[in-house]
PDB file of N, CA and C in Angstrom:
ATOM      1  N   UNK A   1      69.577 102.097  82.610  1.00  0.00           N
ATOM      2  CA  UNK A   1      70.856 102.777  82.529  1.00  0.00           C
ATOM      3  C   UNK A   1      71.418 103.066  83.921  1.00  0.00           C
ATOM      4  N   UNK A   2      70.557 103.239  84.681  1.00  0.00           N
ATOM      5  CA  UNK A   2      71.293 103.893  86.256  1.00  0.00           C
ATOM      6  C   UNK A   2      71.632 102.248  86.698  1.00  0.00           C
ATOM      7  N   UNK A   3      71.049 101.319  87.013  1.00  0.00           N
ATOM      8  CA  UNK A   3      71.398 100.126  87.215  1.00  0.00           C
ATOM      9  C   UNK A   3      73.053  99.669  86.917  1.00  0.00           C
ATOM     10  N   UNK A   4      73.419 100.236  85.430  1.00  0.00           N
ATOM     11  CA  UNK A   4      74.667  99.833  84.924  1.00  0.00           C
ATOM     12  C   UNK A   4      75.827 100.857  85.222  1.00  0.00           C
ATOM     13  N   UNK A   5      75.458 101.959  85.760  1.00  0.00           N
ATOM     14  CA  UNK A   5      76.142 102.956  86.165  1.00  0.00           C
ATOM     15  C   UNK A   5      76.447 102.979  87.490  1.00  0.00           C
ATOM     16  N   UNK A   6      75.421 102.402  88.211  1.00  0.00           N
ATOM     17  CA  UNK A   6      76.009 102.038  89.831  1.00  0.00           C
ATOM     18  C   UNK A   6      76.663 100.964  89.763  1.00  0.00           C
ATOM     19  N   UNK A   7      76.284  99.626  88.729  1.00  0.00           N
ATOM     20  CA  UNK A   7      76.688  98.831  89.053  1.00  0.00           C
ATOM     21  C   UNK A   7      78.768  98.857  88.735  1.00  0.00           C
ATOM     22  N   UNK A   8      78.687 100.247  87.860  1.00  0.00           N
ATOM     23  CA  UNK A   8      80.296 100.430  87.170  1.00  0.00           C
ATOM     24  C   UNK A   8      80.797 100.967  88.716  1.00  0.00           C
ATOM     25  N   UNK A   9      80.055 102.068  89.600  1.00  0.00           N
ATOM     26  CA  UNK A   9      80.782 102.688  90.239  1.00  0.00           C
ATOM     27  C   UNK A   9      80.886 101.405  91.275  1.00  0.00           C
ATOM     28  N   UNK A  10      80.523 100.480  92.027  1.00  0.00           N
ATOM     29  CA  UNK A  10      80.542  99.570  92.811  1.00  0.00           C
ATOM     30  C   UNK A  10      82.007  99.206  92.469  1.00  0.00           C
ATOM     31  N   UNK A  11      82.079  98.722  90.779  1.00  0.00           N
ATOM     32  CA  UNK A  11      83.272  97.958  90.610  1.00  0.00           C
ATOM     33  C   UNK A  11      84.530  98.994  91.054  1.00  0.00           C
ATOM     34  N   UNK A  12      84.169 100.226  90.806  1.00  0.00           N
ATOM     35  CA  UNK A  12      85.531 100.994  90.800  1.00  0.00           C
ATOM     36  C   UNK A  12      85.777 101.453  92.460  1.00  0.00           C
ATOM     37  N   UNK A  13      84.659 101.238  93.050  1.00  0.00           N
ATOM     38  CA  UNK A  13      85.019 101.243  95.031  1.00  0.00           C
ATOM     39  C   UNK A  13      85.820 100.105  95.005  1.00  0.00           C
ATOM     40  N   UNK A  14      84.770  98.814  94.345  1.00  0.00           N
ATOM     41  CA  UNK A  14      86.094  97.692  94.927  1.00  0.00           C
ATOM     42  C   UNK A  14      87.030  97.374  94.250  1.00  0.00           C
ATOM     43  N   UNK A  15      87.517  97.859  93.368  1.00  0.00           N
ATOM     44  CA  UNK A  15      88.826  98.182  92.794  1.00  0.00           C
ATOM     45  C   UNK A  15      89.661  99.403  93.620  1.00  0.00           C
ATOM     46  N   UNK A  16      89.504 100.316  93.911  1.00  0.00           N
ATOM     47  CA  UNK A  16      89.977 100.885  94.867  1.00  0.00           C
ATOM     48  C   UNK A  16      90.153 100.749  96.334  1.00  0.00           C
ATOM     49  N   UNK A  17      89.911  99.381  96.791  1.00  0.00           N
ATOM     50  CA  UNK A  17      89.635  98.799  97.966  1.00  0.00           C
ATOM     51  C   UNK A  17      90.366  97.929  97.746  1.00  0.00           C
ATOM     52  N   UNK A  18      90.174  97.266  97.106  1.00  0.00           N
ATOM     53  CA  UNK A  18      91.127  95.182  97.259  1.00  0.00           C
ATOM     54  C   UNK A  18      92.436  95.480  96.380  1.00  0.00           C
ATOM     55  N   UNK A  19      92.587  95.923  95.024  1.00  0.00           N
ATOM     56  CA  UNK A  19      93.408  95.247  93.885  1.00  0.00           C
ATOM     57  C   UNK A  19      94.393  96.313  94.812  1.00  0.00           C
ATOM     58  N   UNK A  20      95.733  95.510  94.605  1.00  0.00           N
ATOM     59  CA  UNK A  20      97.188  96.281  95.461  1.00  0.00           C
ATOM     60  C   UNK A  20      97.665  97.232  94.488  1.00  0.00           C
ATOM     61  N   UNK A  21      97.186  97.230  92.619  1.00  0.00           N
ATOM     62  CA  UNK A  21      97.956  98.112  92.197  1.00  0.00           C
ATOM     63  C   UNK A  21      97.017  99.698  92.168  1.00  0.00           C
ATOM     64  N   UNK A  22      95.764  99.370  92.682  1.00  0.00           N
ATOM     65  CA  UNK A  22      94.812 100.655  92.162  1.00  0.00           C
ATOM     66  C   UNK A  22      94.562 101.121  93.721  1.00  0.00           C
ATOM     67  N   UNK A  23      94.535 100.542  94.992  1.00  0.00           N
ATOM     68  CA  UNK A  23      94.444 100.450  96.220  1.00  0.00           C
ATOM     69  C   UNK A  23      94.878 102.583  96.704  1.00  0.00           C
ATOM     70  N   UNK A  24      93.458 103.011  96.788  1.00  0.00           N
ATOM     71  CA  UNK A  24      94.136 103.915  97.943  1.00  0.00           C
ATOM     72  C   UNK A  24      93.261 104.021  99.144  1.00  0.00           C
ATOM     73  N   UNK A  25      92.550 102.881  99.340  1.00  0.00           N
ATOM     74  CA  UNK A  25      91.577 103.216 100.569  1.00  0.00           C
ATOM     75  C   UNK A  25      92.715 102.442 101.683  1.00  0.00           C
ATOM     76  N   UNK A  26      92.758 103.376 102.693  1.00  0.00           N
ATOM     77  CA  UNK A  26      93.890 103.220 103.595  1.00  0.00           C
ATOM     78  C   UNK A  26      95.375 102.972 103.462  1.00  0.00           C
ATOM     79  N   UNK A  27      95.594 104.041 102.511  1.00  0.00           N
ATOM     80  CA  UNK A  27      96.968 104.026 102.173  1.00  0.00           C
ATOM     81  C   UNK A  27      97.201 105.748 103.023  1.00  0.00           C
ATOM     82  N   UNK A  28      98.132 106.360 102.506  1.00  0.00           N
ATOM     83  CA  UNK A  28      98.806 107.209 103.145  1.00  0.00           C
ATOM     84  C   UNK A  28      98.113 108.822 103.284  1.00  0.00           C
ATOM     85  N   UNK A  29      97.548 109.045 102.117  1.00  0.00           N
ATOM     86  CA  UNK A  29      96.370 110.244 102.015  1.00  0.00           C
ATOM     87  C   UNK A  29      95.306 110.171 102.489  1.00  0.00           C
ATOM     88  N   UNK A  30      95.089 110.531 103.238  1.00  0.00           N
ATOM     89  CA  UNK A  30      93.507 110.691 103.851  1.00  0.00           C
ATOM     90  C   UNK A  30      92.625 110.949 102.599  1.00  0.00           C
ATOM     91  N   UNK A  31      92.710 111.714 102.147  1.00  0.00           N
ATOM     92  CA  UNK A  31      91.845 112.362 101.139  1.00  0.00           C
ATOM     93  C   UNK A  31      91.065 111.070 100.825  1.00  0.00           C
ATOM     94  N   UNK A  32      91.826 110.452  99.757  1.00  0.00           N
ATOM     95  CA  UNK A  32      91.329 109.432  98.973  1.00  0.00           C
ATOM     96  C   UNK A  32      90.690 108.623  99.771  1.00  0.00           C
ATOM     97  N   UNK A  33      91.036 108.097 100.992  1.00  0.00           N
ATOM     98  CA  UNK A  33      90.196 107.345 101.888  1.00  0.00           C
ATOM     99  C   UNK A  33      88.660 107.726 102.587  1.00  0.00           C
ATOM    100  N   UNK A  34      88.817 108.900 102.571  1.00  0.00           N
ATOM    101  CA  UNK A  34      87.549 109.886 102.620  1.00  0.00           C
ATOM    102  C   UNK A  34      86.503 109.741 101.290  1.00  0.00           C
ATOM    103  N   UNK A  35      87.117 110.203 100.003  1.00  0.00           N
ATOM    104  CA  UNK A  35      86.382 109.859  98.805  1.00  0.00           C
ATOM    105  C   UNK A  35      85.968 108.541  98.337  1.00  0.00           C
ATOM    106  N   UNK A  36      86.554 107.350  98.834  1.00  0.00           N
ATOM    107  CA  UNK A  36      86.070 106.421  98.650  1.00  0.00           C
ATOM    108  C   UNK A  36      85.130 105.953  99.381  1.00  0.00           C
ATOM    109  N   UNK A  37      85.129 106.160 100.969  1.00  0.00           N
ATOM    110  CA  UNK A  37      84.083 106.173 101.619  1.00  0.00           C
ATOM    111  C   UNK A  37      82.376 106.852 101.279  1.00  0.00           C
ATOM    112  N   UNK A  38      82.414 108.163 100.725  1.00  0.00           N
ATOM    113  CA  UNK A  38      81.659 108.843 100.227  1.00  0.00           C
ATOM    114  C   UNK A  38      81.591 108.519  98.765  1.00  0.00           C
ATOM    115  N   UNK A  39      81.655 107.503  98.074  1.00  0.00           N
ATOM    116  CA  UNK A  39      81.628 106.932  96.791  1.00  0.00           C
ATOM    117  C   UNK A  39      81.277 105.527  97.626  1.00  0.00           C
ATOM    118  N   UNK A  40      81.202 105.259  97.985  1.00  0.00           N
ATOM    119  CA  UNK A  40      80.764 103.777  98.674  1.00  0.00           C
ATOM    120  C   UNK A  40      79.328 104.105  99.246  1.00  0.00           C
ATOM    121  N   UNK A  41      79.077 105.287  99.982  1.00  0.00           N
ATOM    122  CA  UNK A  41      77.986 105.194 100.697  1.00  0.00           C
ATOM    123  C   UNK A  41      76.990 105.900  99.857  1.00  0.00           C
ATOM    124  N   UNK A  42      77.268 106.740  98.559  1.00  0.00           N
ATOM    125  CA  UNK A  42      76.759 106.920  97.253  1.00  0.00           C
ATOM    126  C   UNK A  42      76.350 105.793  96.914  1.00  0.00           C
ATOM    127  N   UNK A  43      76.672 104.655  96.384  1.00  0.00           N
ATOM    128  CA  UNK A  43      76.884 103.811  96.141  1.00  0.00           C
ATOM    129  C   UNK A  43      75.062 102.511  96.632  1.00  0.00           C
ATOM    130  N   UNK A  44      75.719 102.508  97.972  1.00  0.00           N
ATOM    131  CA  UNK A  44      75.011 101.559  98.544  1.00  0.00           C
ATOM    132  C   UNK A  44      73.158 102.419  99.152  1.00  0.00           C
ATOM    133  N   UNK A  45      73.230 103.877  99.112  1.00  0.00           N
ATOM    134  CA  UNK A  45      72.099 104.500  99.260  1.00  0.00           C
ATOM    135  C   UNK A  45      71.267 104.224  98.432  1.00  0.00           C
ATOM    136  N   UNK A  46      72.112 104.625  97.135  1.00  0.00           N
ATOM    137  CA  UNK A  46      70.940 104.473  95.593  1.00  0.00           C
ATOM    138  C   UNK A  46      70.877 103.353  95.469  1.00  0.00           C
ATOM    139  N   UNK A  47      71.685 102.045  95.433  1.00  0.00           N
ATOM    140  CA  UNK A  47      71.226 100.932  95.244  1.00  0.00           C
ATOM    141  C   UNK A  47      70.115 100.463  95.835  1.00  0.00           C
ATOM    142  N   UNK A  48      69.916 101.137  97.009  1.00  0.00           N
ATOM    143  CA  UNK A  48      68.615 100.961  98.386  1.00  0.00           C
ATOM    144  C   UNK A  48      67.882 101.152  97.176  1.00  0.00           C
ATOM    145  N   UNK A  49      67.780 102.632  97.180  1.00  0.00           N
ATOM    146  CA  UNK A  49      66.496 103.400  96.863  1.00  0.00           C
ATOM    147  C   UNK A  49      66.084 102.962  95.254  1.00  0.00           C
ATOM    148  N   UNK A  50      66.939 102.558  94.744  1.00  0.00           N
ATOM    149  CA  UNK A  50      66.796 101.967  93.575  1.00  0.00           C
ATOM    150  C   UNK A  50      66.081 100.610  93.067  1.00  0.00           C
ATOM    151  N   UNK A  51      66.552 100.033  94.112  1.00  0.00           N
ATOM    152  CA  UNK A  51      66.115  98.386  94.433  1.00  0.00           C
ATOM    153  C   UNK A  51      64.394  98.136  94.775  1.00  0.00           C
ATOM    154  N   UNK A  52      64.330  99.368  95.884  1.00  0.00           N
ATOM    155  CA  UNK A  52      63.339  99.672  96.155  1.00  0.00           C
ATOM    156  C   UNK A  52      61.668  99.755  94.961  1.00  0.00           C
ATOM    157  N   UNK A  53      62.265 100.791  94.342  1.00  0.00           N
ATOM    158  CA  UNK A  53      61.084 100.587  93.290  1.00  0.00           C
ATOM    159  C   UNK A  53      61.457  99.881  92.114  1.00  0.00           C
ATOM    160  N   UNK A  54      62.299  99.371  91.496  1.00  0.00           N
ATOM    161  CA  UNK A  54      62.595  98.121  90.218  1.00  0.00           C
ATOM    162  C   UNK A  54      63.761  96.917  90.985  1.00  0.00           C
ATOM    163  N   UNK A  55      63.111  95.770  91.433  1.00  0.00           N
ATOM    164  CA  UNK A  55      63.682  94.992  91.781  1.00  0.00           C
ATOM    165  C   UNK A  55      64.408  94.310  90.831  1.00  0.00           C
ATOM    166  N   UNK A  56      66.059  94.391  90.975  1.00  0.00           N
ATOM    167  CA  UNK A  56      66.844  93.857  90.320  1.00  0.00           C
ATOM    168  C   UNK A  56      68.360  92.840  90.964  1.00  0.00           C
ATOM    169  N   UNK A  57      68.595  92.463  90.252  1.00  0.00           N
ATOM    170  CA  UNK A  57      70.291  91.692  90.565  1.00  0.00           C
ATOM    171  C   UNK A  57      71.156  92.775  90.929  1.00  0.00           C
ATOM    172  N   UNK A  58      70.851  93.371  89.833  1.00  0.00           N
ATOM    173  CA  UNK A  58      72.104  94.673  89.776  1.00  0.00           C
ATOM    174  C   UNK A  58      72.255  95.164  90.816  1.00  0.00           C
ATOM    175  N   UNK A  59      71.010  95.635  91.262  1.00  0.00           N
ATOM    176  CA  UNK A  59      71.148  96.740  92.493  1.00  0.00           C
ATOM    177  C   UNK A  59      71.997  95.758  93.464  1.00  0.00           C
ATOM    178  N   UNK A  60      71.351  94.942  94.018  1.00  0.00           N
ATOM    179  CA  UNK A  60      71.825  93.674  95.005  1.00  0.00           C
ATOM    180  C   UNK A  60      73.460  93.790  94.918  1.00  0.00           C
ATOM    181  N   UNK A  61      73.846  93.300  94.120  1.00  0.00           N
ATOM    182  CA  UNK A  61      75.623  93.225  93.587  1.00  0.00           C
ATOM    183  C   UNK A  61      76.031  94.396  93.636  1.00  0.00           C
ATOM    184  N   UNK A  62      75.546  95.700  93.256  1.00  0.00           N
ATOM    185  CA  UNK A  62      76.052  96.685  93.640  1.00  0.00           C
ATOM    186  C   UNK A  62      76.346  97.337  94.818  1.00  0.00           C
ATOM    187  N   UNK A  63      75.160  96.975  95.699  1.00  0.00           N
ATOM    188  CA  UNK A  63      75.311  97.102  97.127  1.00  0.00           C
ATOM    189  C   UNK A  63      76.531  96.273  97.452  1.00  0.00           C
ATOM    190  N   UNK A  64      76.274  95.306  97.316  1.00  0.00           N
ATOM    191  CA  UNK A  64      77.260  93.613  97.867  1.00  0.00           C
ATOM    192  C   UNK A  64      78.301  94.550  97.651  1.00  0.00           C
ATOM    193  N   UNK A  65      79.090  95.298  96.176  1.00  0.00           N
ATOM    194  CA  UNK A  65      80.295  95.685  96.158  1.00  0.00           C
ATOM    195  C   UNK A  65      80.332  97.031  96.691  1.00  0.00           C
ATOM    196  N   UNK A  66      79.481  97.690  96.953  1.00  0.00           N
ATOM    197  CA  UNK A  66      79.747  98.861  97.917  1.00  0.00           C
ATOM    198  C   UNK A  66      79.870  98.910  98.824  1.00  0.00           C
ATOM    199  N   UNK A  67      79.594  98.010  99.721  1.00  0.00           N
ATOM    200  CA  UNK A  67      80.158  97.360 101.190  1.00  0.00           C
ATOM    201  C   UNK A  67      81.675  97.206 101.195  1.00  0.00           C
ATOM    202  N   UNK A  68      82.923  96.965 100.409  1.00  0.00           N
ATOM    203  CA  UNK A  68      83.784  96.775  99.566  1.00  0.00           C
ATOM    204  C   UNK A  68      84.852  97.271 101.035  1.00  0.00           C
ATOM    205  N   UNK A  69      84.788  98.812 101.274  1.00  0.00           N
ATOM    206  CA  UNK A  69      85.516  99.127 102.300  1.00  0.00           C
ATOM    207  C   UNK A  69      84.894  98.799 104.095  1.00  0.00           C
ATOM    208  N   UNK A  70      83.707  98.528 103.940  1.00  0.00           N
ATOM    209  CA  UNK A  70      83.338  98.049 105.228  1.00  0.00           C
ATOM    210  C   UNK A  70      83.623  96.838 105.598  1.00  0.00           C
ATOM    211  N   UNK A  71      83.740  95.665 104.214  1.00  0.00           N
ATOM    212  CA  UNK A  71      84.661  94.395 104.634  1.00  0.00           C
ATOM    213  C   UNK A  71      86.214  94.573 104.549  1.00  0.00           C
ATOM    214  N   UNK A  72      86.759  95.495 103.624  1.00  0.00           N
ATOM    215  CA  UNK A  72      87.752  95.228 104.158  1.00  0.00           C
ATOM    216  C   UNK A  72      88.361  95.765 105.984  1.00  0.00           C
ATOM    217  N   UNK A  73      87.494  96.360 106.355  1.00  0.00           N
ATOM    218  CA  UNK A  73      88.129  96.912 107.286  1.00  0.00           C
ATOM    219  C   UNK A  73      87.650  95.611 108.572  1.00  0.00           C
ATOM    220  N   UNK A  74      86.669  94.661 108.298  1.00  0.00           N
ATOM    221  CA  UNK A  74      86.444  93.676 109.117  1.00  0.00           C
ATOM    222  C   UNK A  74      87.436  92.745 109.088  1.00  0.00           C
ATOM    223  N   UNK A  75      87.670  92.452 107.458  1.00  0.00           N
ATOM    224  CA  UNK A  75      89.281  91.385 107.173  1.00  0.00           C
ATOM    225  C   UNK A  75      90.689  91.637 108.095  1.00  0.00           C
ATOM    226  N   UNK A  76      90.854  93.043 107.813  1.00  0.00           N
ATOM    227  CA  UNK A  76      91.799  93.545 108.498  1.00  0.00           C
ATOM    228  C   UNK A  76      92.013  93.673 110.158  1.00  0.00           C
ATOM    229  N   UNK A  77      90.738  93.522 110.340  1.00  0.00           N
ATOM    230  CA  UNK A  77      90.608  93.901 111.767  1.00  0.00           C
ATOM    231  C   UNK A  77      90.561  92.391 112.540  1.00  0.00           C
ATOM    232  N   UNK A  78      89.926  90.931 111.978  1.00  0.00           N
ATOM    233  CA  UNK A  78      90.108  89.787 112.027  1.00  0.00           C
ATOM    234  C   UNK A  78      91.904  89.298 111.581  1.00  0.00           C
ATOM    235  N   UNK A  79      92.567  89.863 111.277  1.00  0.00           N
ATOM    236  CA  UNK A  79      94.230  89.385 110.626  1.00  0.00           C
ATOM    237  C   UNK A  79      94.860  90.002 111.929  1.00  0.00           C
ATOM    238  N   UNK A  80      94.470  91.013 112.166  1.00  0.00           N
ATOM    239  CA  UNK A  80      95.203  91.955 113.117  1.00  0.00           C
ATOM    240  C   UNK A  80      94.909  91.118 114.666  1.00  0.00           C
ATOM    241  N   UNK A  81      93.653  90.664 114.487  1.00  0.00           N
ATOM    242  CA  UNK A  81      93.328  90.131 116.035  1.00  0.00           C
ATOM    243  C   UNK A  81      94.065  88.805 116.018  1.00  0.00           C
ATOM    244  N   UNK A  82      94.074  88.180 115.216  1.00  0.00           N
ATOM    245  CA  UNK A  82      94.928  86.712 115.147  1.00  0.00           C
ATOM    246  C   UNK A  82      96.377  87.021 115.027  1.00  0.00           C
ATOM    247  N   UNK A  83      96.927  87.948 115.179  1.00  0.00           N
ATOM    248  CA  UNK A  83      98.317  87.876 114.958  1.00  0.00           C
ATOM    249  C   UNK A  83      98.771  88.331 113.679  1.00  0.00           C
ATOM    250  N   UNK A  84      98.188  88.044 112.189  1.00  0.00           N
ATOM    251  CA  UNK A  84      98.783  88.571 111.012  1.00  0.00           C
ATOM    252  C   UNK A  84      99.205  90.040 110.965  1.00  0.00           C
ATOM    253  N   UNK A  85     100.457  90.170 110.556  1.00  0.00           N
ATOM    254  CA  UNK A  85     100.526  91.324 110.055  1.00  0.00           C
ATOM    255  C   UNK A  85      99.986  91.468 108.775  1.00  0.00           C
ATOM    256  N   UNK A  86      99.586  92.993 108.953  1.00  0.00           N
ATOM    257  CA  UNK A  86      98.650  93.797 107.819  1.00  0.00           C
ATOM    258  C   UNK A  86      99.315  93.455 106.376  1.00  0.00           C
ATOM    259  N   UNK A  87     100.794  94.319 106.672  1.00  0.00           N
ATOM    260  CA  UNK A  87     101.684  94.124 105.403  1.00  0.00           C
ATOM    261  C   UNK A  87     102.847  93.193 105.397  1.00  0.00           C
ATOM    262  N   UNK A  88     103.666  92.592 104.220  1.00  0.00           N
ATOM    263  CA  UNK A  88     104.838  92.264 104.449  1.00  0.00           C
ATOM    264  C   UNK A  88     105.939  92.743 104.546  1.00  0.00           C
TER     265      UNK A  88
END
């Protein structure tokens, strides 16, 4: 059960990270960019510690998507160095 419960909250970091209509990690409120960070690093701890004693997929993919705001901020930071603008 915890397996399928991290693996839900993973999806809902990177749904709050990538998709443009659910997106508030680095939008205009701090707040939310704060809570997603601290829901991400929730996230990718227990998947550790989880992984740790029952080796699974789940955990793995859950981590993979709790990383979610640490790639995007590499994407962004690679667009920005080449010239792309962020937004249109």
């Amino acid at each position: 059960m915890k397996k399928y419960l991290l693996f839900i909250l993973s999806i809902v970091v990177a749904l709050l990270t990538w998709i443009p209509n659910t997106r508030l990690f680095l939008t205009d409120s701090n707040i939310e960019t704060i809570l997603i960070l601290v829901l991400a690093i929730f996230v990718c701890v227990f998947s550790v510690i989880y992984n740790k004693h029952s080796r699974s997929l789940w955990y793995i993919f859950s981590f993979i998507l709790g990383l979610s705001p640490i790639l995007f901020l590499i994407f962004v930071g690679i667009f920005l160095a080449l010239g792309m603008p962020f937004a249109p």
